[in-house]
N, C-alpha and C. Protein backbone atom coordinates (compact mmCIF):
# COMPACT_ATOMS: atom_id res chain seq x y z
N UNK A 1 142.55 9.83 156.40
CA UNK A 1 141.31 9.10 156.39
C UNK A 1 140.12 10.04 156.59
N UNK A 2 139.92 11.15 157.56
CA UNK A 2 139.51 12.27 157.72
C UNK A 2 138.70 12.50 156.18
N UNK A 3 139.44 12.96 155.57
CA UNK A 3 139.07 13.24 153.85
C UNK A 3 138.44 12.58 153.40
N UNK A 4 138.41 11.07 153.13
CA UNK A 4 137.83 10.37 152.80
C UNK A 4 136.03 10.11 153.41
N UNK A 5 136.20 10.30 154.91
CA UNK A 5 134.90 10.16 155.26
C UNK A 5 133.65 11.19 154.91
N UNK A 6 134.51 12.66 154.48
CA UNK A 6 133.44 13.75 154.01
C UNK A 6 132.76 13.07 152.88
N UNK A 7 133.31 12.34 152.05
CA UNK A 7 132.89 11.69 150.86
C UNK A 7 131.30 10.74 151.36
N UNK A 8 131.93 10.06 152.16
CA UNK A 8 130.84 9.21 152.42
C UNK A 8 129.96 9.95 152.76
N UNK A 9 128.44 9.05 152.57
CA UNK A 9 126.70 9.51 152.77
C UNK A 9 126.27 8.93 153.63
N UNK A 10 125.26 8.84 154.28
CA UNK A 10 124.76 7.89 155.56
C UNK A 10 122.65 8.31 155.06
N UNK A 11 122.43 7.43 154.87
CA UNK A 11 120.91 6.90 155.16
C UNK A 11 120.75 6.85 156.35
N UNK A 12 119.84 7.90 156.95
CA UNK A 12 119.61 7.66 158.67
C UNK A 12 118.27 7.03 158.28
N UNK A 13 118.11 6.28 159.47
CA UNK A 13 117.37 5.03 159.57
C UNK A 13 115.89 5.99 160.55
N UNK A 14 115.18 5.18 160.63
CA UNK A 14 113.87 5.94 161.07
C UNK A 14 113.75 5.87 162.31
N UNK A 15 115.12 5.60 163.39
CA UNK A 15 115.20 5.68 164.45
C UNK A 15 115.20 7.05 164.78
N UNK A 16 115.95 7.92 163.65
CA UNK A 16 115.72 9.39 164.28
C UNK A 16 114.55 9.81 164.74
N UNK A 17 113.71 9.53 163.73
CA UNK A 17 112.46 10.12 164.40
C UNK A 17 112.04 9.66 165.92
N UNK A 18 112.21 8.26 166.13
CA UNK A 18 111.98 8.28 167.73
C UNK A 18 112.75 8.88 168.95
N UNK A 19 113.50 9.12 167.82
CA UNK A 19 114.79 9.99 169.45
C UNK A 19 114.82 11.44 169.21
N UNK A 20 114.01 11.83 168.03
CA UNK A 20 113.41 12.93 168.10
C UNK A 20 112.29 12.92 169.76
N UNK A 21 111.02 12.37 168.83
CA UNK A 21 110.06 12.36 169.68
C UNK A 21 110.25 12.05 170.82
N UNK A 22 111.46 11.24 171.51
CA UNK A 22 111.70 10.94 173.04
C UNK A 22 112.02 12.33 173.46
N UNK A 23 112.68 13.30 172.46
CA UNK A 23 113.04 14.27 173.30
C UNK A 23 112.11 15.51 173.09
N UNK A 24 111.06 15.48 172.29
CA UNK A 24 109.97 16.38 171.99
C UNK A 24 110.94 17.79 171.37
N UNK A 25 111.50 16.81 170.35
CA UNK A 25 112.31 17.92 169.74
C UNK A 25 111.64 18.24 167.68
N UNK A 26 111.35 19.13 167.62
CA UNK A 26 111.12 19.26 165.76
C UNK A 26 112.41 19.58 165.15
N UNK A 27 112.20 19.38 164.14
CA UNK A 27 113.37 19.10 162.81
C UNK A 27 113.86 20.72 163.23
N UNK A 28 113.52 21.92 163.53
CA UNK A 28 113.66 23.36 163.52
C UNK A 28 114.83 23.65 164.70
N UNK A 29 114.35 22.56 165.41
CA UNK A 29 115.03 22.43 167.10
C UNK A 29 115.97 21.35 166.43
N UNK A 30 116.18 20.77 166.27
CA UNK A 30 116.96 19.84 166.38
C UNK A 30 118.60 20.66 165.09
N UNK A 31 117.80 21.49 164.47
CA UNK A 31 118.89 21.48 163.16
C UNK A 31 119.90 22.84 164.14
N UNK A 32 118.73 23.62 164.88
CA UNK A 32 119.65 24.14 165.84
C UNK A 32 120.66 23.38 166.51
N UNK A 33 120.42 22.52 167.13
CA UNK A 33 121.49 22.24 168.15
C UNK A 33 122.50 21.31 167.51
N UNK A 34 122.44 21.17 166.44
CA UNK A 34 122.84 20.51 165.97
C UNK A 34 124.27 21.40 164.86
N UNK A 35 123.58 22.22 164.74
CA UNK A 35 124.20 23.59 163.85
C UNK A 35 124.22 23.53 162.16
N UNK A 36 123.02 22.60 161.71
CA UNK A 36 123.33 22.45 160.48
C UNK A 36 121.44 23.15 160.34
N UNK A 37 121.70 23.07 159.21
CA UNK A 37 120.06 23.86 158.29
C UNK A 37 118.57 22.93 158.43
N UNK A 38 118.18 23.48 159.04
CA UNK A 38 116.36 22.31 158.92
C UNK A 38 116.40 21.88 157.66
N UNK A 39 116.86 22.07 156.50
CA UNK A 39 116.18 21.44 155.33
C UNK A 39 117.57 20.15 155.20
N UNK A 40 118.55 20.24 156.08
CA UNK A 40 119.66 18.81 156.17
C UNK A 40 119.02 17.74 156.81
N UNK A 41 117.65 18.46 157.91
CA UNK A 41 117.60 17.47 158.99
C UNK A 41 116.68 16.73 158.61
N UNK A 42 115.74 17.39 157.80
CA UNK A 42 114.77 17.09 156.87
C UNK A 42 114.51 16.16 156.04
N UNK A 43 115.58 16.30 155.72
CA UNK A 43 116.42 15.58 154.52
C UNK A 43 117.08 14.04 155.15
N UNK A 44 117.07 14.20 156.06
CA UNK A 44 117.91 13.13 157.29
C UNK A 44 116.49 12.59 157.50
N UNK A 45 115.06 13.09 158.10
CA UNK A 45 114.23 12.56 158.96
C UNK A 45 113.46 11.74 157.93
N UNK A 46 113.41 12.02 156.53
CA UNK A 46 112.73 11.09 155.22
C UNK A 46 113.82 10.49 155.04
N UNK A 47 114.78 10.45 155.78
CA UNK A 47 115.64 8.66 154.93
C UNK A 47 116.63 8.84 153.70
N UNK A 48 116.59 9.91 153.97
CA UNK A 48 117.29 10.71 152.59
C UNK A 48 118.57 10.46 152.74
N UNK A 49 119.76 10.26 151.65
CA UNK A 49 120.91 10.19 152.05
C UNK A 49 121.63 11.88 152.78
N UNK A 50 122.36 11.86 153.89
CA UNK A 50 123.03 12.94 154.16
C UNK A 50 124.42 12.55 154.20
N UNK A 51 125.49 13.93 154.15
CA UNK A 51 126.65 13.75 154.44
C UNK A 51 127.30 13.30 155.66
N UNK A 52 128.56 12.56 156.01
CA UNK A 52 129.13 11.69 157.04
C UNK A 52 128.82 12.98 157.89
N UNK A 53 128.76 14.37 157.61
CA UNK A 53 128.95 15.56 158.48
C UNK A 53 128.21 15.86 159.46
N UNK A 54 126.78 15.82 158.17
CA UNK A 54 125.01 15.90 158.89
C UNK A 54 125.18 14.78 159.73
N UNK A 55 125.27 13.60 159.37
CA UNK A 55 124.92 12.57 160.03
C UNK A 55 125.61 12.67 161.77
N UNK A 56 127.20 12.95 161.54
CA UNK A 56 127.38 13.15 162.74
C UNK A 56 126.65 13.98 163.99
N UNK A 57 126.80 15.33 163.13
CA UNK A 57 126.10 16.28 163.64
C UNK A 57 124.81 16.16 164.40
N UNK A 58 124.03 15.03 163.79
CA UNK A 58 122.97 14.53 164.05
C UNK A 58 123.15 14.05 165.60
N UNK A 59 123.74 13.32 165.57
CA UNK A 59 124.07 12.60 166.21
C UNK A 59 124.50 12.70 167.74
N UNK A 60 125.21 13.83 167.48
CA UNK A 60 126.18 14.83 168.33
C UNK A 60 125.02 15.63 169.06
N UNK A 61 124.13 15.95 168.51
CA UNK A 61 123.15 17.08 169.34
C UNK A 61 122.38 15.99 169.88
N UNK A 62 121.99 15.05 169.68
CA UNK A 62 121.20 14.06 170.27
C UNK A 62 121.63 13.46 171.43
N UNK A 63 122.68 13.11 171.50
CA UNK A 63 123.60 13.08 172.34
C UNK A 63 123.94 10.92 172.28
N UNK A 64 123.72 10.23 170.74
CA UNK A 64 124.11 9.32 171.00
C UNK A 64 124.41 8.65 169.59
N UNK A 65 125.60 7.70 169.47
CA UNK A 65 126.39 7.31 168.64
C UNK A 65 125.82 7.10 167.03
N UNK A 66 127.10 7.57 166.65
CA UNK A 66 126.21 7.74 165.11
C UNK A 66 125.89 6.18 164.47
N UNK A 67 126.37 5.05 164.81
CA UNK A 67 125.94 3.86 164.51
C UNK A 67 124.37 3.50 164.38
N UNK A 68 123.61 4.77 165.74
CA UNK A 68 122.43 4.03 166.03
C UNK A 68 121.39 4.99 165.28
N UNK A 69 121.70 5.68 164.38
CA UNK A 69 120.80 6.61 163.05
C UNK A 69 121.17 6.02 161.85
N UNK A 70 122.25 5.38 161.74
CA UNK A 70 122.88 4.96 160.57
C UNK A 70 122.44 4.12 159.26
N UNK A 71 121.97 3.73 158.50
CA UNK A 71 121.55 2.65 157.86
C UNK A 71 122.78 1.76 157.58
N UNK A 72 122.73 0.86 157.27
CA UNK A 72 123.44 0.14 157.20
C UNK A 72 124.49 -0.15 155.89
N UNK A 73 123.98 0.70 154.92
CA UNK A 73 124.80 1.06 153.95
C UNK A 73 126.10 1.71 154.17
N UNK A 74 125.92 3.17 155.22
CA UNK A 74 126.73 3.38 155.80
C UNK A 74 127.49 2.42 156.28
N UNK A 75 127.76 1.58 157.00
CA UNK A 75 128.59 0.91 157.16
C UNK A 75 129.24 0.31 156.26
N UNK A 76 129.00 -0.29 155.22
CA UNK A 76 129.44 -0.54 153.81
C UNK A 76 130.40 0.03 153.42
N UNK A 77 129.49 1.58 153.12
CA UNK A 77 130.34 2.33 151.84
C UNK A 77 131.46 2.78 153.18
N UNK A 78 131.79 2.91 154.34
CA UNK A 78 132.66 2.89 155.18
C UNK A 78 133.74 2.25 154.98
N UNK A 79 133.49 1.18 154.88
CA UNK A 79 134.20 0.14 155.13
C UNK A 79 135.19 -0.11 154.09
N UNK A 80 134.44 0.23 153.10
CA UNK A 80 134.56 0.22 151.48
C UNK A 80 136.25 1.50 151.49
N UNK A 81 136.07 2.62 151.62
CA UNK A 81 136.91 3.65 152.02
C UNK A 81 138.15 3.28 152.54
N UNK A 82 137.92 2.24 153.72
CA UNK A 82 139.16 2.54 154.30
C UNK A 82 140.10 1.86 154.14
């Protein structure tokens, strides 16, 4: 199942940006701790589709569940997968 989820994309929702700003973190900082490239997070902070990877990743440095960046498509095409 693993395999399958690299496939999937996730629309982060425009909550990132506030849990950015709660933590007075920029896209530069954040792609650090996160360990992926500013132009993924970037790409994440306009709503852009990213990979299940970014998205986690996202998620992971923030320090809270990837459900709550997620759009809701994600859940879909999830669901859809398994």
């Amino acid at each position: 199942m693993e395999e399958r989820l690299e496939a999937i994309t996730a629309t982060i929702v425009p909550t990132l940006r506030v849990h950015m700003a709660n933590r007075n973190l920029r896209i530069s900082e954040l792609a650090r701790l996160a360990g992926i490239s500013s132009q993924a997070v970037s790409k994440a902070a306009k709503g852009k589709r990213v990979s299940h990877y970014t998205a986690q990743q996202i998620s992971d440095a923030l320090g809270i569940p990837l459900h709550q960046i997620v759009g809701l498509d994600y859940a879909e095409e999830r669901k859809n997968h398994a």
